[in-house]
N, C-alpha and C. Protein backbone atom coordinates (compact mmCIF):
# COMPACT_ATOMS: atom_id res chain seq x y z
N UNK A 1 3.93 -27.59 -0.74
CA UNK A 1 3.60 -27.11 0.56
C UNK A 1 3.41 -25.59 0.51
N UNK A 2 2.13 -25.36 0.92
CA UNK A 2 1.54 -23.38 1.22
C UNK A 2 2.49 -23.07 2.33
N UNK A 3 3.74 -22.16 1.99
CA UNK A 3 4.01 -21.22 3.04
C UNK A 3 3.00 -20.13 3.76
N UNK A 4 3.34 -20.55 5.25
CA UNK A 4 2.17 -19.55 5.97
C UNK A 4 2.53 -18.15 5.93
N UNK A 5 1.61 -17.55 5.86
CA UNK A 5 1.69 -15.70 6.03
C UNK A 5 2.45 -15.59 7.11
N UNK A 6 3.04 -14.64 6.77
CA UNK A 6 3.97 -13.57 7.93
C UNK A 6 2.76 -12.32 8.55
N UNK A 7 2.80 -12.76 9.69
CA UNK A 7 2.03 -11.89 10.72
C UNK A 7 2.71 -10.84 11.03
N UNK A 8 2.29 -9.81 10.51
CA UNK A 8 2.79 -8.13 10.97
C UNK A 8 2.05 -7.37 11.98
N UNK A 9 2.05 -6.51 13.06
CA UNK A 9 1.28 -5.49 13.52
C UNK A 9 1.94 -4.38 13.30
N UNK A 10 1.11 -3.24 12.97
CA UNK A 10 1.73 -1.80 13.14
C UNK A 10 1.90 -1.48 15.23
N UNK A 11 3.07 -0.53 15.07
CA UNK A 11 4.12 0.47 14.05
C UNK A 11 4.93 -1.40 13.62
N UNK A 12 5.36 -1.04 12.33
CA UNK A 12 6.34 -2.09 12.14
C UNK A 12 7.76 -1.31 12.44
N UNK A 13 8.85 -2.59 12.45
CA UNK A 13 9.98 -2.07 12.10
C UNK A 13 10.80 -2.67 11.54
N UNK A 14 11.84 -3.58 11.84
CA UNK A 14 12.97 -3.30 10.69
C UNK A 14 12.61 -5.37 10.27
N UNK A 15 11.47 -5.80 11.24
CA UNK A 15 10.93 -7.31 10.71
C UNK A 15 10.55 -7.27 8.89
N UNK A 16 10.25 -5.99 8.61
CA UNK A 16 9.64 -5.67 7.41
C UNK A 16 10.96 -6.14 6.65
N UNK A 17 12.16 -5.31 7.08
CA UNK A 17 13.15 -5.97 5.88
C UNK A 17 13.87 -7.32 5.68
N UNK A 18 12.88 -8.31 6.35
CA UNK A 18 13.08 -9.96 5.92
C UNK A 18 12.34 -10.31 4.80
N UNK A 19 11.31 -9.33 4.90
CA UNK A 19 9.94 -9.80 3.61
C UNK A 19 10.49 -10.14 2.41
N UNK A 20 10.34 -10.89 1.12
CA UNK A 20 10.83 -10.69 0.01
C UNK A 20 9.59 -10.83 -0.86
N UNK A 21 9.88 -10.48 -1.73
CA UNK A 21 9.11 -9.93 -2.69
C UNK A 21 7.84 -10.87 -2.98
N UNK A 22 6.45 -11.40 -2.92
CA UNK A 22 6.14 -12.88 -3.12
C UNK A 22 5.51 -12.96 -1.87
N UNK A 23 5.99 -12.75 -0.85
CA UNK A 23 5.28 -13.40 0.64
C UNK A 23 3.99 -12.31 0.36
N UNK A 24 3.57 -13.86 1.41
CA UNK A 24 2.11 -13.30 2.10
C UNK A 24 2.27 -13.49 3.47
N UNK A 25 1.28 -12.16 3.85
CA UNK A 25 1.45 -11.25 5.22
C UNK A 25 0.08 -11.02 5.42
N UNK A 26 -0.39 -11.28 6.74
CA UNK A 26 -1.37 -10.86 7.43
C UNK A 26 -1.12 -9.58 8.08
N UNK A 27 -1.87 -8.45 8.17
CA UNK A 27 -1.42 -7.24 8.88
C UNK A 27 -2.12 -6.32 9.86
N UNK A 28 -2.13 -6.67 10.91
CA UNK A 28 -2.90 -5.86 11.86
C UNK A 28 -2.12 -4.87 12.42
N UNK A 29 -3.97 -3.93 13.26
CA UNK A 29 -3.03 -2.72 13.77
C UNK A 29 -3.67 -1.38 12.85
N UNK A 30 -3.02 -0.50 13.40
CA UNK A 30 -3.48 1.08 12.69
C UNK A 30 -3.06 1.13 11.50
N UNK A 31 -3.54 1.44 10.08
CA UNK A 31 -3.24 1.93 9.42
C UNK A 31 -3.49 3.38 8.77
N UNK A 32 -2.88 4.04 7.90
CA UNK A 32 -3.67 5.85 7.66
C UNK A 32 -3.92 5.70 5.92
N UNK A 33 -5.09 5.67 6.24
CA UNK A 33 -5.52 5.89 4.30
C UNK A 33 -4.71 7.42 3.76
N UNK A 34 -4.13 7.64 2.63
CA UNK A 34 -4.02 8.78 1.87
C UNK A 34 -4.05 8.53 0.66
N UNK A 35 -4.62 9.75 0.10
CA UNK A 35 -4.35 9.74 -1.70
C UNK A 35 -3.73 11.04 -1.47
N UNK A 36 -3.91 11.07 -2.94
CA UNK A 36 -3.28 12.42 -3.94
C UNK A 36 -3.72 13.52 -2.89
N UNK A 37 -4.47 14.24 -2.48
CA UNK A 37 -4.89 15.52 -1.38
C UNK A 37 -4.05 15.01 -0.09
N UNK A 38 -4.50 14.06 0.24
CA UNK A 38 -4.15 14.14 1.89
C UNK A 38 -3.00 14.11 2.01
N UNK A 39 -2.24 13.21 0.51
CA UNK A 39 -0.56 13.62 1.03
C UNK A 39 0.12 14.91 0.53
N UNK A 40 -0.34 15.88 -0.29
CA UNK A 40 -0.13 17.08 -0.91
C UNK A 40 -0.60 17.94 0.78
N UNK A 41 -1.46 17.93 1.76
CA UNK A 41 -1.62 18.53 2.92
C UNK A 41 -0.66 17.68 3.81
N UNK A 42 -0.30 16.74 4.11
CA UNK A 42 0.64 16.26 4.97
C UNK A 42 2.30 17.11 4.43
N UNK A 43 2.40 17.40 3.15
CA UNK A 43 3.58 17.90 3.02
C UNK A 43 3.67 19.19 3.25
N UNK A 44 2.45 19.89 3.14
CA UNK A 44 2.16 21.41 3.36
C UNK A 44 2.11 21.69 5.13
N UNK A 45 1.23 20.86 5.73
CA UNK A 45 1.12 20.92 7.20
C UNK A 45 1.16 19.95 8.19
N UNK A 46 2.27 19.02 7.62
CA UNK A 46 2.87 18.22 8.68
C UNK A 46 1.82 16.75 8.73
N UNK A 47 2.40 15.60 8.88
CA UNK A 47 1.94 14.26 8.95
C UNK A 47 0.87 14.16 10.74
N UNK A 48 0.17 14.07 10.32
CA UNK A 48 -0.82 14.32 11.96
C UNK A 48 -0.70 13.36 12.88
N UNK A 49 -0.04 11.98 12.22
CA UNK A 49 0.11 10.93 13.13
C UNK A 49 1.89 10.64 13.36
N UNK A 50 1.67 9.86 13.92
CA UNK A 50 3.34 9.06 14.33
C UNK A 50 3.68 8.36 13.06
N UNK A 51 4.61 9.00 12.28
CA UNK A 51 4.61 8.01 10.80
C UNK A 51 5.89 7.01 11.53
N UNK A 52 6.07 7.31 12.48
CA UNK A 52 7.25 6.17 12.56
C UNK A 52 6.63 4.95 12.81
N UNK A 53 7.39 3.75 11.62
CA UNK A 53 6.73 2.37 11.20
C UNK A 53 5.19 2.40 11.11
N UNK A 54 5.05 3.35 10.54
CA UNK A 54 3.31 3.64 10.04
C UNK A 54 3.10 2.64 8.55
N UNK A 55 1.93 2.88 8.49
CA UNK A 55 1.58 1.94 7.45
C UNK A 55 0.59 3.21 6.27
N UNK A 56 0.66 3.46 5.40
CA UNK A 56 -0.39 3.99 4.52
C UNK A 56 -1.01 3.25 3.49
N UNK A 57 -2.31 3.17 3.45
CA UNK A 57 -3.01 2.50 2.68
C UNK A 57 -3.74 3.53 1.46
N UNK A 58 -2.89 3.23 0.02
CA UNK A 58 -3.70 4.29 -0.79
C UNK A 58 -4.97 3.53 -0.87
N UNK A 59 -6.12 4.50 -0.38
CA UNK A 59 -7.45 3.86 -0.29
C UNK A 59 -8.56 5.32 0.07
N UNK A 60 -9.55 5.21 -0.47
CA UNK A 60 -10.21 5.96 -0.35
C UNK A 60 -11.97 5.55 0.52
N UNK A 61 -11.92 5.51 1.17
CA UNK A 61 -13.21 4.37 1.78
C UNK A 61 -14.21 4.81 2.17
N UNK A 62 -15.38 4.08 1.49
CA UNK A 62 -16.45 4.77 2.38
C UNK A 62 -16.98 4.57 3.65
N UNK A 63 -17.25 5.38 3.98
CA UNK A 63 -17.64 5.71 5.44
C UNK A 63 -19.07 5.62 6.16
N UNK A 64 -19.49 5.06 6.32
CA UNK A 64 -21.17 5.20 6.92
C UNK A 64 -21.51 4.67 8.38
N UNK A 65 -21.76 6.19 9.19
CA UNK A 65 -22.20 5.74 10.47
C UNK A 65 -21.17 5.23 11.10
N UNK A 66 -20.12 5.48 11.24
CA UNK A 66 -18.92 5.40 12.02
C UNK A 66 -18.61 4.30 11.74
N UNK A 67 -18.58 3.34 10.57
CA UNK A 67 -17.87 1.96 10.42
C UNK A 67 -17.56 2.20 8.15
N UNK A 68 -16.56 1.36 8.69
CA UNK A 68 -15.71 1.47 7.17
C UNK A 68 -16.74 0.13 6.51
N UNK A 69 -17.19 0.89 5.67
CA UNK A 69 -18.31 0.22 4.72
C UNK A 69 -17.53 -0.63 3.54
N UNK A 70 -16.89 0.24 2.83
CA UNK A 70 -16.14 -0.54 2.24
C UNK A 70 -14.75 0.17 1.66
N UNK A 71 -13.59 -0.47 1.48
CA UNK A 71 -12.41 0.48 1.60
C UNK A 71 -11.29 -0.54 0.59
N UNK A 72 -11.59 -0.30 -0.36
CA UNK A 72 -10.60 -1.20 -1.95
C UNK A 72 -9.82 -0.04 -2.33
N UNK A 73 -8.01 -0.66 -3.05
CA UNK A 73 -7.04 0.40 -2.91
C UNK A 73 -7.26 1.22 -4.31
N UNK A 74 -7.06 2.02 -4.02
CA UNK A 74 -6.51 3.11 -5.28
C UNK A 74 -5.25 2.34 -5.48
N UNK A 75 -5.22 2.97 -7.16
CA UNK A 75 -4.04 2.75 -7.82
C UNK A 75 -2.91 3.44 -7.38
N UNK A 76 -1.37 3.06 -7.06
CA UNK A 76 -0.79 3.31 -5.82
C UNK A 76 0.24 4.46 -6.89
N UNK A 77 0.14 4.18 -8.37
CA UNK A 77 1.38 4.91 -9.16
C UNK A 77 1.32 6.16 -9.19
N UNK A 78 -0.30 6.50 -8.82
CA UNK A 78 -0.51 8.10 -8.94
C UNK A 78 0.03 8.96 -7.42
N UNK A 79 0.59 8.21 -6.70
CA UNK A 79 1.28 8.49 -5.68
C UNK A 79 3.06 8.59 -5.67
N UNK A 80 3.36 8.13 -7.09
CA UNK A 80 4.68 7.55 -7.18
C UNK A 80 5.76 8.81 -6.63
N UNK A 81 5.13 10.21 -7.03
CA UNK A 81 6.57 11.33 -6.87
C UNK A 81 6.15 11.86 -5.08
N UNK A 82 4.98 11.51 -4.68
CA UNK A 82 4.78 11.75 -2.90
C UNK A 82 4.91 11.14 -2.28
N UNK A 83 5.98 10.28 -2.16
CA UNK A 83 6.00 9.30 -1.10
C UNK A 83 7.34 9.45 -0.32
N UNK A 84 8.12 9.97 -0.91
CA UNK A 84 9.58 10.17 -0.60
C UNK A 84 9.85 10.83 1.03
N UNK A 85 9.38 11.88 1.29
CA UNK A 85 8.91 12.46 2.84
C UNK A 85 8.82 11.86 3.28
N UNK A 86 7.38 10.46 3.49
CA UNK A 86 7.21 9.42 4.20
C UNK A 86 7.73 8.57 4.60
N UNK A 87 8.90 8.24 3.75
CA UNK A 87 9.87 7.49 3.62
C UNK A 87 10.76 7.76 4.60
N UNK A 88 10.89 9.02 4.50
CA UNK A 88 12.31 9.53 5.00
C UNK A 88 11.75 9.98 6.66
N UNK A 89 10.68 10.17 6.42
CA UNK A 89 10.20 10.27 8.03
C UNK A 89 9.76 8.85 8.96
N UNK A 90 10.01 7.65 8.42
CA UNK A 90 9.67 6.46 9.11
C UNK A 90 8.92 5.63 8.62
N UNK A 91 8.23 5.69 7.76
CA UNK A 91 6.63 5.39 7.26
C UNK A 91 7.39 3.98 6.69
N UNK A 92 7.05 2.50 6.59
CA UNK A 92 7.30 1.42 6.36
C UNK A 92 6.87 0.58 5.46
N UNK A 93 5.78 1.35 5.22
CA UNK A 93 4.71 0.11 4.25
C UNK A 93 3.55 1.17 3.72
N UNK A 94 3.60 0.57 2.40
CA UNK A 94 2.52 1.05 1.71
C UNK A 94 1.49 0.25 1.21
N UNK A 95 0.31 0.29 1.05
CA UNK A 95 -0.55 -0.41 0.96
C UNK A 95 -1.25 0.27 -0.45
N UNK A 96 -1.47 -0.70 -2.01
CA UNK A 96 -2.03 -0.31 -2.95
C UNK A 96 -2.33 -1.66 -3.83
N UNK A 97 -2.50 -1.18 -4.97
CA UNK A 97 -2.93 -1.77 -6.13
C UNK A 97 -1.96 -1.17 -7.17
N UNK A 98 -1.36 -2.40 -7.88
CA UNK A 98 -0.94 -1.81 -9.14
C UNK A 98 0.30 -1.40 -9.35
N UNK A 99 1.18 -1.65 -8.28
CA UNK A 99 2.49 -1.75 -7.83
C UNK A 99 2.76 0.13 -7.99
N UNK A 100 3.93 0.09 -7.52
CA UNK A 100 4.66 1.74 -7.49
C UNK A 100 5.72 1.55 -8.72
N UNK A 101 6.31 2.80 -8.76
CA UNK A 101 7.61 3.45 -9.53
C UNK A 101 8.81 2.67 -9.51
N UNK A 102 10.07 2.99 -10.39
CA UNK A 102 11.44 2.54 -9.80
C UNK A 102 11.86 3.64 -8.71
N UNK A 103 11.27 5.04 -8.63
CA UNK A 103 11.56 6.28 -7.49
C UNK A 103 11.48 5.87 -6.48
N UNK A 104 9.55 4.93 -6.00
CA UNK A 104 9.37 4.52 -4.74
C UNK A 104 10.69 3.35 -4.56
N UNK A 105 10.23 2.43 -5.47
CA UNK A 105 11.36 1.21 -5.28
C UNK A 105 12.91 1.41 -4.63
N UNK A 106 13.26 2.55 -5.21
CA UNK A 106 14.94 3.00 -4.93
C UNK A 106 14.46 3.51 -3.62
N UNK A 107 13.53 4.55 -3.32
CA UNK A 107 13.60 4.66 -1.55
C UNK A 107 13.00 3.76 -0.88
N UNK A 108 12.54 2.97 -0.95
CA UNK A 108 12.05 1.74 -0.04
C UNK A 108 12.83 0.57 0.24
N UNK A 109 14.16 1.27 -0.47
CA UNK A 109 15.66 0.29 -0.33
C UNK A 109 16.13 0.28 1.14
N UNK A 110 16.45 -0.78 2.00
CA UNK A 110 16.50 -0.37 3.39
C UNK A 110 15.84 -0.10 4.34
N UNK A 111 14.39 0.53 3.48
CA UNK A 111 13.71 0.56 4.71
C UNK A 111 12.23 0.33 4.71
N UNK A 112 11.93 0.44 3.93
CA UNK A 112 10.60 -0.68 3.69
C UNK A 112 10.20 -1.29 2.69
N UNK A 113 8.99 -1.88 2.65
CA UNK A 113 8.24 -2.31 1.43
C UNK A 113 7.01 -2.20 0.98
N UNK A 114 6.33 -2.23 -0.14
CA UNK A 114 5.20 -2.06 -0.71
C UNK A 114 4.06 -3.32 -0.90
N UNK A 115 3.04 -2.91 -0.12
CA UNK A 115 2.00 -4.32 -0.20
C UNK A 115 1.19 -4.07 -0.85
N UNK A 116 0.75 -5.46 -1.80
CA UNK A 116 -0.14 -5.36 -2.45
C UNK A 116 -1.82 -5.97 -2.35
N UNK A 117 -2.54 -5.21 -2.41
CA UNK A 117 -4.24 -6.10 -1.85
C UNK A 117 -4.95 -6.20 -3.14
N UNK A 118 -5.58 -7.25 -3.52
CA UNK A 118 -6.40 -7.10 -4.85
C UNK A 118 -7.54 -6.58 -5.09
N UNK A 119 -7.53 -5.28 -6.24
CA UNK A 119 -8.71 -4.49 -6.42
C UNK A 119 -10.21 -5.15 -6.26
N UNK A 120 -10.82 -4.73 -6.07
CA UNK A 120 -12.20 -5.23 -6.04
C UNK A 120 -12.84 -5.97 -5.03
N UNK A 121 -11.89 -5.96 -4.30
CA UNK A 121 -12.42 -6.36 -2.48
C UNK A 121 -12.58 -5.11 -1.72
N UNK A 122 -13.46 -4.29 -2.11
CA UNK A 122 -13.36 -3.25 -1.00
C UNK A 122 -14.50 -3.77 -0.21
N UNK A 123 -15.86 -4.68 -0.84
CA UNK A 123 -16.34 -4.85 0.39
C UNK A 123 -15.93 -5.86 1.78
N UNK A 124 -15.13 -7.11 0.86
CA UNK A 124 -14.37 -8.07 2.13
C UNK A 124 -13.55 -7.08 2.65
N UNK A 125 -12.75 -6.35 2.35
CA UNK A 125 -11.82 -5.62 3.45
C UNK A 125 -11.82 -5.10 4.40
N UNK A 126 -13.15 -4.53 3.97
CA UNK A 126 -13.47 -3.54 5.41
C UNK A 126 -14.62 -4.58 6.48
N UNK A 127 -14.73 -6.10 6.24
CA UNK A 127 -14.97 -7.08 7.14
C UNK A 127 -13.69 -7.33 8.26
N UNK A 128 -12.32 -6.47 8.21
CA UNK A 128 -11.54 -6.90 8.72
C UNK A 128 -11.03 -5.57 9.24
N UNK A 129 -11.82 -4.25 9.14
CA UNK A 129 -11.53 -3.05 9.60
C UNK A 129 -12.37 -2.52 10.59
N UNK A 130 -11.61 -1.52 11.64
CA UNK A 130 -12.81 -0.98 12.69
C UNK A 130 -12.07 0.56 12.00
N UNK A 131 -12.99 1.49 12.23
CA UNK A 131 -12.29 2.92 12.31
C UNK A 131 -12.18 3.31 13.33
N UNK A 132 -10.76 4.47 13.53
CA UNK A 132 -10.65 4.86 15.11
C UNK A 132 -10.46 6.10 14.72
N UNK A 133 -10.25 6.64 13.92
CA UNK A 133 -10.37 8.36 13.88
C UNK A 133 -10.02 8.86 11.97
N UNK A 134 -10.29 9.95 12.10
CA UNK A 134 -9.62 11.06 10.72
C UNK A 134 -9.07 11.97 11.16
N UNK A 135 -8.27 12.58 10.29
CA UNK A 135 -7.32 13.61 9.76
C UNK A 135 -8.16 14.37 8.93
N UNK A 136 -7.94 15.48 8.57
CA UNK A 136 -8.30 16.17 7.02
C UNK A 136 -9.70 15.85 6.73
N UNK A 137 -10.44 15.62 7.37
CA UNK A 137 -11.90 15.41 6.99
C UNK A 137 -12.60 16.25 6.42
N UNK A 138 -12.02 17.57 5.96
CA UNK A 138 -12.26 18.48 5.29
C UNK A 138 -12.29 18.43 3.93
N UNK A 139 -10.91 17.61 3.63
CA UNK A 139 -10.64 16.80 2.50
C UNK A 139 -11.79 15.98 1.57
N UNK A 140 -12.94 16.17 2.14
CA UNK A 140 -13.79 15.05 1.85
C UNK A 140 -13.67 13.51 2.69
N UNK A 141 -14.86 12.26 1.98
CA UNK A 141 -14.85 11.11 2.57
C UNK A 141 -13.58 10.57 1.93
N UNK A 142 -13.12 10.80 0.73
CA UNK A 142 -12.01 9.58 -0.14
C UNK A 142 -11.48 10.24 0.00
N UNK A 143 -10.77 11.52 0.26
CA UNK A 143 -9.14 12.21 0.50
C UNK A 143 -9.13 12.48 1.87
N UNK A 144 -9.77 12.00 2.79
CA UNK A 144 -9.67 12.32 4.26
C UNK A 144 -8.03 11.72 4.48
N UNK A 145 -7.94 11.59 5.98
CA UNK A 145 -6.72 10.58 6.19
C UNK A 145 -7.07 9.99 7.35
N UNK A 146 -7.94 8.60 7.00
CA UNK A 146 -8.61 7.72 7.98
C UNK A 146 -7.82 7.18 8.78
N UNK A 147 -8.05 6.68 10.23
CA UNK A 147 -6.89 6.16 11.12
C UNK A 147 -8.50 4.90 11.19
N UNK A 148 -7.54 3.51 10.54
CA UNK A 148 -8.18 2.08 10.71
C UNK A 148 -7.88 0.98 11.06
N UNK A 149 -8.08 0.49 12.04
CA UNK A 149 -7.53 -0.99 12.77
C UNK A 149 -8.03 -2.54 11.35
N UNK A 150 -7.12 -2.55 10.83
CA UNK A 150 -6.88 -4.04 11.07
C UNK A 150 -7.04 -5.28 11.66
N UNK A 151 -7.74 -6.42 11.52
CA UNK A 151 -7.39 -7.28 11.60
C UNK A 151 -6.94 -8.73 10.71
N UNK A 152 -5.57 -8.46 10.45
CA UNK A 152 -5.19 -9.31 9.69
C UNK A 152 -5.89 -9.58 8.01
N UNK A 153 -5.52 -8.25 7.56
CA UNK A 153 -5.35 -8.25 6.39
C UNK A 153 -4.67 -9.00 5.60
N UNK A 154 -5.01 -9.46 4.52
CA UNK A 154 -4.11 -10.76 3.70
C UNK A 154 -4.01 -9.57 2.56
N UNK A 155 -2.55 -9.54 2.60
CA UNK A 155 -1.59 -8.76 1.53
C UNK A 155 -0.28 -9.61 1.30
N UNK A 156 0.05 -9.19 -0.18
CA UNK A 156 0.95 -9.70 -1.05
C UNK A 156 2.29 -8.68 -0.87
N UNK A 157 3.76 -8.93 -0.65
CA UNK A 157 4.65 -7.95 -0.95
C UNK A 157 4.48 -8.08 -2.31
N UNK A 158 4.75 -6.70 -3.02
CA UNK A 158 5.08 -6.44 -3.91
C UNK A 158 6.42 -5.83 -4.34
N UNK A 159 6.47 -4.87 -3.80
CA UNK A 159 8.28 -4.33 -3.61
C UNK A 159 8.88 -4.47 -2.05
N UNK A 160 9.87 -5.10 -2.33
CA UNK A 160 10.55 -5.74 -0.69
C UNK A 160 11.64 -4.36 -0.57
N UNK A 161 12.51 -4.71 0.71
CA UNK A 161 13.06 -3.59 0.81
C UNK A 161 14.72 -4.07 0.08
N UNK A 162 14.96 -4.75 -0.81
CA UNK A 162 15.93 -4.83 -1.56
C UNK A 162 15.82 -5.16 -2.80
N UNK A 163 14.77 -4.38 -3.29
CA UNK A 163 14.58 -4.24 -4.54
C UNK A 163 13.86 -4.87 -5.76
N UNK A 164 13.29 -5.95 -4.95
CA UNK A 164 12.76 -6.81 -5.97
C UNK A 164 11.20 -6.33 -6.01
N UNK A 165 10.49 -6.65 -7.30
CA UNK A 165 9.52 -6.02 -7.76
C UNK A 165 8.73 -6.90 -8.55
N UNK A 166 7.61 -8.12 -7.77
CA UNK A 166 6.73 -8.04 -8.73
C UNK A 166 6.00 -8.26 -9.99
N UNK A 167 5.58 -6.52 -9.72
CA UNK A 167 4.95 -6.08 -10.94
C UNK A 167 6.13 -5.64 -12.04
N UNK A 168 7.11 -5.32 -11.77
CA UNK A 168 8.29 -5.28 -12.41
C UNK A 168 8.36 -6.68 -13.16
N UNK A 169 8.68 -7.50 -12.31
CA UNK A 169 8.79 -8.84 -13.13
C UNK A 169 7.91 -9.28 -13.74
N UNK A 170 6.61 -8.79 -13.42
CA UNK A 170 5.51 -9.33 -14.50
C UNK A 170 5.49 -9.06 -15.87
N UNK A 171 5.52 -7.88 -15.91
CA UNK A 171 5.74 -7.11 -16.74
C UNK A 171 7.19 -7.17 -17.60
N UNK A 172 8.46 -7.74 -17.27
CA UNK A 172 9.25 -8.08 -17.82
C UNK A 172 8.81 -10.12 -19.06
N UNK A 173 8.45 -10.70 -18.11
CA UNK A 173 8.01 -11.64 -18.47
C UNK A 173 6.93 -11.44 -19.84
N UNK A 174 5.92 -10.33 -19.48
CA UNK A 174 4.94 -10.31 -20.29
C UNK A 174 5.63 -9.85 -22.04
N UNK A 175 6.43 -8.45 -21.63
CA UNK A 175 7.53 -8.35 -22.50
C UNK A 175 7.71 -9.35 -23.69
N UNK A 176 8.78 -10.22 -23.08
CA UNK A 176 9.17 -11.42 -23.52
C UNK A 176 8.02 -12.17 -24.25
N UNK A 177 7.32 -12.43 -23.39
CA UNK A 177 6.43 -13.50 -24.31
C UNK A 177 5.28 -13.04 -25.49
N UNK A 178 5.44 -11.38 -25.21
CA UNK A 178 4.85 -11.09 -26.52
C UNK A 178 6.13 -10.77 -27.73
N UNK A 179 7.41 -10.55 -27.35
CA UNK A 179 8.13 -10.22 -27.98
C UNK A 179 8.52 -11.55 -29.11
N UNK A 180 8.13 -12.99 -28.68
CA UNK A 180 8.25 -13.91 -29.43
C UNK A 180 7.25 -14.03 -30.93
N UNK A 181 6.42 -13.02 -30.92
CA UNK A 181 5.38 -12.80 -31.71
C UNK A 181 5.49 -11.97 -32.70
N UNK A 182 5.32 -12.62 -34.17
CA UNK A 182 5.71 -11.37 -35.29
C UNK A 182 5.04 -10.53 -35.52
N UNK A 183 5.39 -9.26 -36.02
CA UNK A 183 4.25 -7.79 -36.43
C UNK A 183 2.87 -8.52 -36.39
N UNK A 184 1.62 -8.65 -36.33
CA UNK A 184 0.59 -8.64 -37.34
C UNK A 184 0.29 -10.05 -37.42
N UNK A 185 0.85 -11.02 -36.30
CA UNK A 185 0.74 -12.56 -36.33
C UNK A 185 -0.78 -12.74 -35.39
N UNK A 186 -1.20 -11.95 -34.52
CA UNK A 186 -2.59 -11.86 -33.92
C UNK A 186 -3.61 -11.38 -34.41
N UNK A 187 -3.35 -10.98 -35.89
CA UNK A 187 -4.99 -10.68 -36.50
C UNK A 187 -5.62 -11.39 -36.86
């Protein structure tokens, strides 16, 4: 039997810390794209939106004619040492590819979690996005800090808010099953 998705809207709040690691979640509602720039200026001059139970989507999207053309995540690890602020200012959910750190993991203890969307849908995704404003548009189109409605995004937890991980476990598994393999037995 398919367990059904857990329906989220932004701001979230503390519904997030039932998630466990594995579920699928539909997610509507505002979300704020940032990468590497827009969160290096949010720490310099302040978060422009309400990060309380905000959602950030590392995503860089293109933009044409006032509608999100297409918007697939950046890899979320190159974010791993900026996220901590966000954290600590309300921010609930992250949205990437490629899972995060044990840094993010240890602060997302308690109070949120990390979702995962699969690379290479940036054009289905933005079938399920309207845009309602930017931040930092100075930043350029991919380091802006887009404000985008949702509707019911299909995302994976990846890191829950008690610790479980994943890409952690994948990667433990993978470990293992190459570790059963002698030096020089795959040539």
């Amino acid at each position: 039997m398919t367990k059904k998705p857990v329906w989220l809207t932004t701001p979230l709040g503390d519904e997030v810390l039932e998630l466990k690691a594995g579920d699928h979640v539909e997610l509507s509602g505002i979300v704020y794209t940032a990468r590497d720039e827009a969160h290096l200026r949010m720490m310099k001059d302040g978060i422009p939106f309400d990060p309380m139970g905000a959602v950030i989507y590392h995503c860089g999207p293109v933009i044409q004619d006032g509608k999100v053309v297409a918007a697939g995540p950046t890899t979320s690890a190159r974010m791993n040492e900026l996220e901590g602020f966000l954290i600590d200012k309300g921010v609930r959910a992250f949205i990437g590819k490629g899972g995060m750190g044990t840094t993010v993991r240890d602060q997302l203890a308690g109070k949120g979690v990390y979702l995962a969307f699969t690379g290479g849908c940036a054009a289905l995704a933005s079938t399920r996005m309207t845009l309602k404003g930017v931040y930092y548009e100075d930043l350029g189109m991919a380091e802006a800090v887009w404000a985008i409605e949702l509707d019911r995004l299909p995302l994976v937890v990846g890191i829950d808010s008690h610790g479980n991980d994943i890409f952690e476990a994948a990667r433990k598994k993978a470990e293992a099953a190459f570790g059963k393999y002698e030096p020089g037995a795959c040539r």
